[in-house]
N, C-alpha and C. Protein backbone atom coordinates (compact mmCIF):
# COMPACT_ATOMS: atom_id res chain seq x y z
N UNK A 1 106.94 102.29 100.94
CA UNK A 1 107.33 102.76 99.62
C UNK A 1 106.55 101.98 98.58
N UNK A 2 105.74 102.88 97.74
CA UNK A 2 105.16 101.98 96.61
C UNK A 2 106.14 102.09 95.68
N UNK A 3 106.14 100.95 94.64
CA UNK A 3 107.36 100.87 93.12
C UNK A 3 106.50 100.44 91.95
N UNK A 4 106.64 101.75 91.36
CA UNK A 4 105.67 100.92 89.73
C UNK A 4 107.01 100.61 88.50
N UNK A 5 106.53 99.12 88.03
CA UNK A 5 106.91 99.31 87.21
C UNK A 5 106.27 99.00 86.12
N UNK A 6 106.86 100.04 85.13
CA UNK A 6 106.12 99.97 83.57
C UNK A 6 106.68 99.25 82.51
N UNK A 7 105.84 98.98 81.73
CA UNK A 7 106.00 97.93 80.87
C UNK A 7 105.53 98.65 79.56
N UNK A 8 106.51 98.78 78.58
CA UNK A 8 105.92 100.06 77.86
C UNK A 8 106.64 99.04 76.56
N UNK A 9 105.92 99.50 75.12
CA UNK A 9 106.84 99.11 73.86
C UNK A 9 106.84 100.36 73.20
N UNK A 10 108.62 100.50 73.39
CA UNK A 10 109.22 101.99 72.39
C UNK A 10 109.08 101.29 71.17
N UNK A 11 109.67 102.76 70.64
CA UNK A 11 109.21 102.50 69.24
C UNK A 11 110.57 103.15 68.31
N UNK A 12 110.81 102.21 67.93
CA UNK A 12 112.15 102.13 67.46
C UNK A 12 113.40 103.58 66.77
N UNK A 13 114.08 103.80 67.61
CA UNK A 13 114.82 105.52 67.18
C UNK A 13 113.78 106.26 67.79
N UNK A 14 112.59 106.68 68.18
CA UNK A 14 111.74 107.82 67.97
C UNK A 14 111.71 107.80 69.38
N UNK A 15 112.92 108.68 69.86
CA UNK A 15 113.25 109.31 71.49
C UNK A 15 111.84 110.00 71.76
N UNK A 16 111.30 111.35 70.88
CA UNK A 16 110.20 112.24 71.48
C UNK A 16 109.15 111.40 72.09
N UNK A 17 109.04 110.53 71.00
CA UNK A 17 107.45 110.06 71.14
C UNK A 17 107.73 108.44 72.64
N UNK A 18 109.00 108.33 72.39
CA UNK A 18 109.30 107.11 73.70
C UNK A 18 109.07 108.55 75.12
N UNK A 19 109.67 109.40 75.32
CA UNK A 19 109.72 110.03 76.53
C UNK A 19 108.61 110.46 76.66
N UNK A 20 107.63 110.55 75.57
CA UNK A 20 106.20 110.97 76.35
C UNK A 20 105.51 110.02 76.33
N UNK A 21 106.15 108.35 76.27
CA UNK A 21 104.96 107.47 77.22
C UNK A 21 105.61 107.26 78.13
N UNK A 22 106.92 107.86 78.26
CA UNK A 22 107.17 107.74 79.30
C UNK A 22 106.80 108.57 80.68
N UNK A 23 106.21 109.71 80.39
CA UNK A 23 105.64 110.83 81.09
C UNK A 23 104.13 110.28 81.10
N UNK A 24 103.84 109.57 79.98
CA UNK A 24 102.57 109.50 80.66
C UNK A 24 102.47 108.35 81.56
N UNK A 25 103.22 107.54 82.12
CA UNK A 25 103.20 106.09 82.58
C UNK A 25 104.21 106.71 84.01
N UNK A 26 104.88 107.62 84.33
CA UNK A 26 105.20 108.89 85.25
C UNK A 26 103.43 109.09 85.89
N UNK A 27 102.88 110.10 84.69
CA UNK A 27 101.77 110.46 85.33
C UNK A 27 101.08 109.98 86.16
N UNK A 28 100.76 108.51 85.55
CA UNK A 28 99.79 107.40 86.19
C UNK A 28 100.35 106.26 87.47
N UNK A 29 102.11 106.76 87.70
CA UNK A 29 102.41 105.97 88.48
C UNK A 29 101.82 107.00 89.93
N UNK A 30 102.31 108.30 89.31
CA UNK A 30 101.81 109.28 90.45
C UNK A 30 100.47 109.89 91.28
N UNK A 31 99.82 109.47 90.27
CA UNK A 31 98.20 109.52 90.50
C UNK A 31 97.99 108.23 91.43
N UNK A 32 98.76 107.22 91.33
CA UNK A 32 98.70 105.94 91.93
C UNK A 32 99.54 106.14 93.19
N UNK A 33 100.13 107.07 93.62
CA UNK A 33 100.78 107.49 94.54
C UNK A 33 102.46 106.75 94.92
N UNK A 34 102.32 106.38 93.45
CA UNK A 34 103.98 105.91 93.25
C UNK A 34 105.13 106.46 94.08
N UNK A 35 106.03 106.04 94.37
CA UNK A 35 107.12 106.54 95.05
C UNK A 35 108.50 106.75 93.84
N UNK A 36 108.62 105.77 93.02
CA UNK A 36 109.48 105.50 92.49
C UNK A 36 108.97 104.72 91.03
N UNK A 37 109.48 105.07 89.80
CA UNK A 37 109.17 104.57 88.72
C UNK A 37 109.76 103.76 88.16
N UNK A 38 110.29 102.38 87.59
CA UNK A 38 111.18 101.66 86.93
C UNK A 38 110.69 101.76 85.63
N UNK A 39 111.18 101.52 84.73
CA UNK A 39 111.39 101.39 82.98
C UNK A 39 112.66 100.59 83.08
N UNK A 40 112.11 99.52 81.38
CA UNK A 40 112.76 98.89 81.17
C UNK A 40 114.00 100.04 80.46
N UNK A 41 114.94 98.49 80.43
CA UNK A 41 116.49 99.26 79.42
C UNK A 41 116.77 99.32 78.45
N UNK A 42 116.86 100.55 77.83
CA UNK A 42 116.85 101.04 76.36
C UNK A 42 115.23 101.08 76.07
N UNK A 43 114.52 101.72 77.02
CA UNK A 43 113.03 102.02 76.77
C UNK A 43 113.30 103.50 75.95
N UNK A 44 114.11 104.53 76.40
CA UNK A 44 113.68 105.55 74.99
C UNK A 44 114.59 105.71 74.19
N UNK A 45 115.35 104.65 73.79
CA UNK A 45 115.51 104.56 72.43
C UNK A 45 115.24 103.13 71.99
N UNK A 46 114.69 102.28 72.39
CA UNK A 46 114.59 101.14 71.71
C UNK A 46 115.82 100.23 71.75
N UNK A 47 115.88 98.82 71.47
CA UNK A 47 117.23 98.39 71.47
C UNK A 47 117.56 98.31 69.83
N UNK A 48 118.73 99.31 69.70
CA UNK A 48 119.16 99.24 68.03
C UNK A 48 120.20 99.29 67.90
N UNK A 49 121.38 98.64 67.85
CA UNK A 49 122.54 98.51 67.68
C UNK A 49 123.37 99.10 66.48
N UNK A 50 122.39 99.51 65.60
CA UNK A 50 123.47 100.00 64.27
C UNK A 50 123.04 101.23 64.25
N UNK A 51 121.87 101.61 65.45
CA UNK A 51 121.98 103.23 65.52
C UNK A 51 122.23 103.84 67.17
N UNK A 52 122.73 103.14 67.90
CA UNK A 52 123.45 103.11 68.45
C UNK A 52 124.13 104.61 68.77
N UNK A 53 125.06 104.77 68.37
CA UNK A 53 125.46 105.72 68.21
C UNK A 53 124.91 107.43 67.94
N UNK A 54 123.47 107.10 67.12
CA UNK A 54 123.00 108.26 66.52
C UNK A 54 122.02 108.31 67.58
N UNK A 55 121.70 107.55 68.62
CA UNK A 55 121.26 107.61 69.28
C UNK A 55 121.26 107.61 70.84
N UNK A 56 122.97 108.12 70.88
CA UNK A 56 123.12 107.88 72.00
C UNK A 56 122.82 109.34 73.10
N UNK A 57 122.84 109.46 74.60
CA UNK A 57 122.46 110.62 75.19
C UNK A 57 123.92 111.10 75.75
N UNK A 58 123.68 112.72 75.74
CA UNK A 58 125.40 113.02 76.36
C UNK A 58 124.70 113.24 78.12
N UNK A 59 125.92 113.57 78.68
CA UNK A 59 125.34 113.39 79.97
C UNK A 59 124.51 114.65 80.52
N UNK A 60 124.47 115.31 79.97
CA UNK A 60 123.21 116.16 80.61
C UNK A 60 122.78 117.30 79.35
N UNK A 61 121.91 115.76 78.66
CA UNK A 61 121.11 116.18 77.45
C UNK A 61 119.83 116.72 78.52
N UNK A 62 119.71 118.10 77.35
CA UNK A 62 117.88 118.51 77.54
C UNK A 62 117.02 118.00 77.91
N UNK A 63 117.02 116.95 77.13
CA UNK A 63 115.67 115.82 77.10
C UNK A 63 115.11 115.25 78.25
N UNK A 64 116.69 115.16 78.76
CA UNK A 64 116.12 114.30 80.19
C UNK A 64 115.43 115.51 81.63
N UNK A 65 115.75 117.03 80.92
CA UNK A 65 115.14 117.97 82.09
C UNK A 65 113.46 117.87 82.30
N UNK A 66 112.99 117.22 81.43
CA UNK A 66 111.33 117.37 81.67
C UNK A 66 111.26 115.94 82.82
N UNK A 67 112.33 115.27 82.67
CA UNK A 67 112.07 114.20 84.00
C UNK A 67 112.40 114.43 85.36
N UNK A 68 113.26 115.87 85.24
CA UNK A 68 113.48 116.66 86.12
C UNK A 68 112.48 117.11 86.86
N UNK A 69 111.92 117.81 86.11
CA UNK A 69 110.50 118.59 86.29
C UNK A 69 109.05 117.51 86.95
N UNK A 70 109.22 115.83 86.62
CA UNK A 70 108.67 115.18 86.57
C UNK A 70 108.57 114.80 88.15
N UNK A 71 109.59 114.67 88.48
CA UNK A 71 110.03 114.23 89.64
C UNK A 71 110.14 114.93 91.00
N UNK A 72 110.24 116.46 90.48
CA UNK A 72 109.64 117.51 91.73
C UNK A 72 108.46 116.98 92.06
């Protein structure tokens, strides 16, 4: 089993633009013949405590279906 893990800096509130480095760091684990991907915690939203809330995910938000798709 290979394990990548990425080391990425989100960017603070801005979910879209965090999940597509996160797809691209996906891409490159897979080209690398990755098995399995780690990301750090609170990589797509950043760690923000007073938005928190406005930023939180329900359990089977949209967003996360393109990691769906990622992972076929």
């Amino acid at each position: 089993m290979k394990i990548a893990l990425a080391q990425l800096k989100s960017e603070s509130g801005k979910v879209e633009v965090n999940i597509q480095k996160h797809l691209n760091f996906i891409t490159k684990a897979a080209k690398a013949k990755a098995n399995i991907v780690v990301f750090p915690e609170l990589s797509l939203t950043n760690y923000e405590p007073r938005l928190a809330k406005e930023l939180a995910f329900e359990k089977n938000d949209a967003r996360f279906d393109i990691f769906k798709e990622y992972s076929k």
